[in-house]
Protein backbone atom coordinates (compact mmCIF):
# COMPACT_ATOMS: atom_id res chain seq x y z
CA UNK A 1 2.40 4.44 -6.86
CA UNK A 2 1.38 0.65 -5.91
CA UNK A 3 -2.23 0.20 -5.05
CA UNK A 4 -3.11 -1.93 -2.61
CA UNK A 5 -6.46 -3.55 -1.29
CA UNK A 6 -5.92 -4.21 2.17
CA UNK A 7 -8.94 -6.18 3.69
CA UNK A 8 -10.96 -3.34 2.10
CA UNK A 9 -8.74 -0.36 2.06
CA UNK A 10 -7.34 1.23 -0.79
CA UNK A 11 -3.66 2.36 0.07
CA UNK A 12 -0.64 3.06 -1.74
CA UNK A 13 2.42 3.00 -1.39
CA UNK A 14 5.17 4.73 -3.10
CA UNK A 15 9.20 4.98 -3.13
CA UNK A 16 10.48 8.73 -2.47
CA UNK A 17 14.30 9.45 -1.84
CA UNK A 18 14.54 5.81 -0.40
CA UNK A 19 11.67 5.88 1.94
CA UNK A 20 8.53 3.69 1.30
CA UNK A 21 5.09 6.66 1.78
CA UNK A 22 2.22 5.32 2.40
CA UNK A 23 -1.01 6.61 1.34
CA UNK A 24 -4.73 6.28 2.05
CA UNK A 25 -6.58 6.67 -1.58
CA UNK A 26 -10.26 7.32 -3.02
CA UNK A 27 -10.57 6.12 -6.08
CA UNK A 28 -13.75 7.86 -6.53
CA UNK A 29 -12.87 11.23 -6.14
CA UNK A 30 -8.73 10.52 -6.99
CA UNK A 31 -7.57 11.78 -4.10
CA UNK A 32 -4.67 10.82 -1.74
CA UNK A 33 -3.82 11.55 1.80
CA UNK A 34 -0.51 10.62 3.52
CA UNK A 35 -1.13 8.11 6.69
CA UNK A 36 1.74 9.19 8.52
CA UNK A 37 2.08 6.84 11.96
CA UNK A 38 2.67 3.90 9.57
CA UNK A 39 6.11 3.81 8.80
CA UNK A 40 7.32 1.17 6.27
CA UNK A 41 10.83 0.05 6.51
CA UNK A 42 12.88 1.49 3.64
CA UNK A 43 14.82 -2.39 3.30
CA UNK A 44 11.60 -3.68 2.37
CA UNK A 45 11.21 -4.68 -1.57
CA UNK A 46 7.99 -3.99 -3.50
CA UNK A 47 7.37 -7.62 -3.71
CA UNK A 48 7.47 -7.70 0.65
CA UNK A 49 5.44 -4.99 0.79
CA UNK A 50 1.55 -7.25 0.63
CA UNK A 51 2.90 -9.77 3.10
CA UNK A 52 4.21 -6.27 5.52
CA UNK A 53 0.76 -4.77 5.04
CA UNK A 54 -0.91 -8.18 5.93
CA UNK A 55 0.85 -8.28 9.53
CA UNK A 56 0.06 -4.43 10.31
CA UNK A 57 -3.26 -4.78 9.54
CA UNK A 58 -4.22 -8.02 9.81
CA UNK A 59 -6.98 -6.99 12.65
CA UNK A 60 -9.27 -5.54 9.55
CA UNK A 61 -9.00 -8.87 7.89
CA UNK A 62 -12.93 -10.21 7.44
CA UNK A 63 -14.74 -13.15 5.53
CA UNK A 64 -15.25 -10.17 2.68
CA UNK A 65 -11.94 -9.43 2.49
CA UNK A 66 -9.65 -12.10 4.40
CA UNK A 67 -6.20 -10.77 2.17
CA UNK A 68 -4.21 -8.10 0.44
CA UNK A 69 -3.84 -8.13 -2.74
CA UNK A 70 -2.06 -5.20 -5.63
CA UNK A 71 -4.83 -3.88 -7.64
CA UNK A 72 -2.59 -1.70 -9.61
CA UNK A 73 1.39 -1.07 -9.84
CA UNK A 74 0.70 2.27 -12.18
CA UNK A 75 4.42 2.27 -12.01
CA UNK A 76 6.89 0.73 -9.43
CA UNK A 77 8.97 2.35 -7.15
CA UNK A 78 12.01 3.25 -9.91
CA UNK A 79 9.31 5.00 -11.84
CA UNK A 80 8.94 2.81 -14.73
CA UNK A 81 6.28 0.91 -15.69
């Protein structure tokens, strides 16, 4: 799963049967719960996917946190590191 800070949010997103899930994700407690009326296009690449993020939630964007950035691959979508 890529992990994602998103002006502030921790999500992931991961590749299953073709179709990009996203995720929202406590790192505290390591727990992850599906955010289901996102839907990311399945043509997107991983390398799109902080630029796609940006535009859908560019309204959360703030002085603390004006981008989105990966904070950890883990392992991409072919599951390889």
């Amino acid at each position: 799963m890529l992990h994602f800070d998103v002006f502030g949010r921790r999500l992931g997103v991961k590749k299953v049967s073709e179709q990009w899930l996203l995720y929202r994700v406590d790192p505290n407690e390591g727990k992850y719960s599906r955010i289901y009326d996102v839907v990311i296009p399945a043509w997107l690449t991983e390398e799109e996917l902080p630029a796609w993020l940006g535009d859908i939630y560019h309204e959360a964007a703030s002085e603390k946190h004006p981008d989105v950035r990966l904070i950890n691959a883990g392992e991409s979508s072919s599951g390889k590191i």
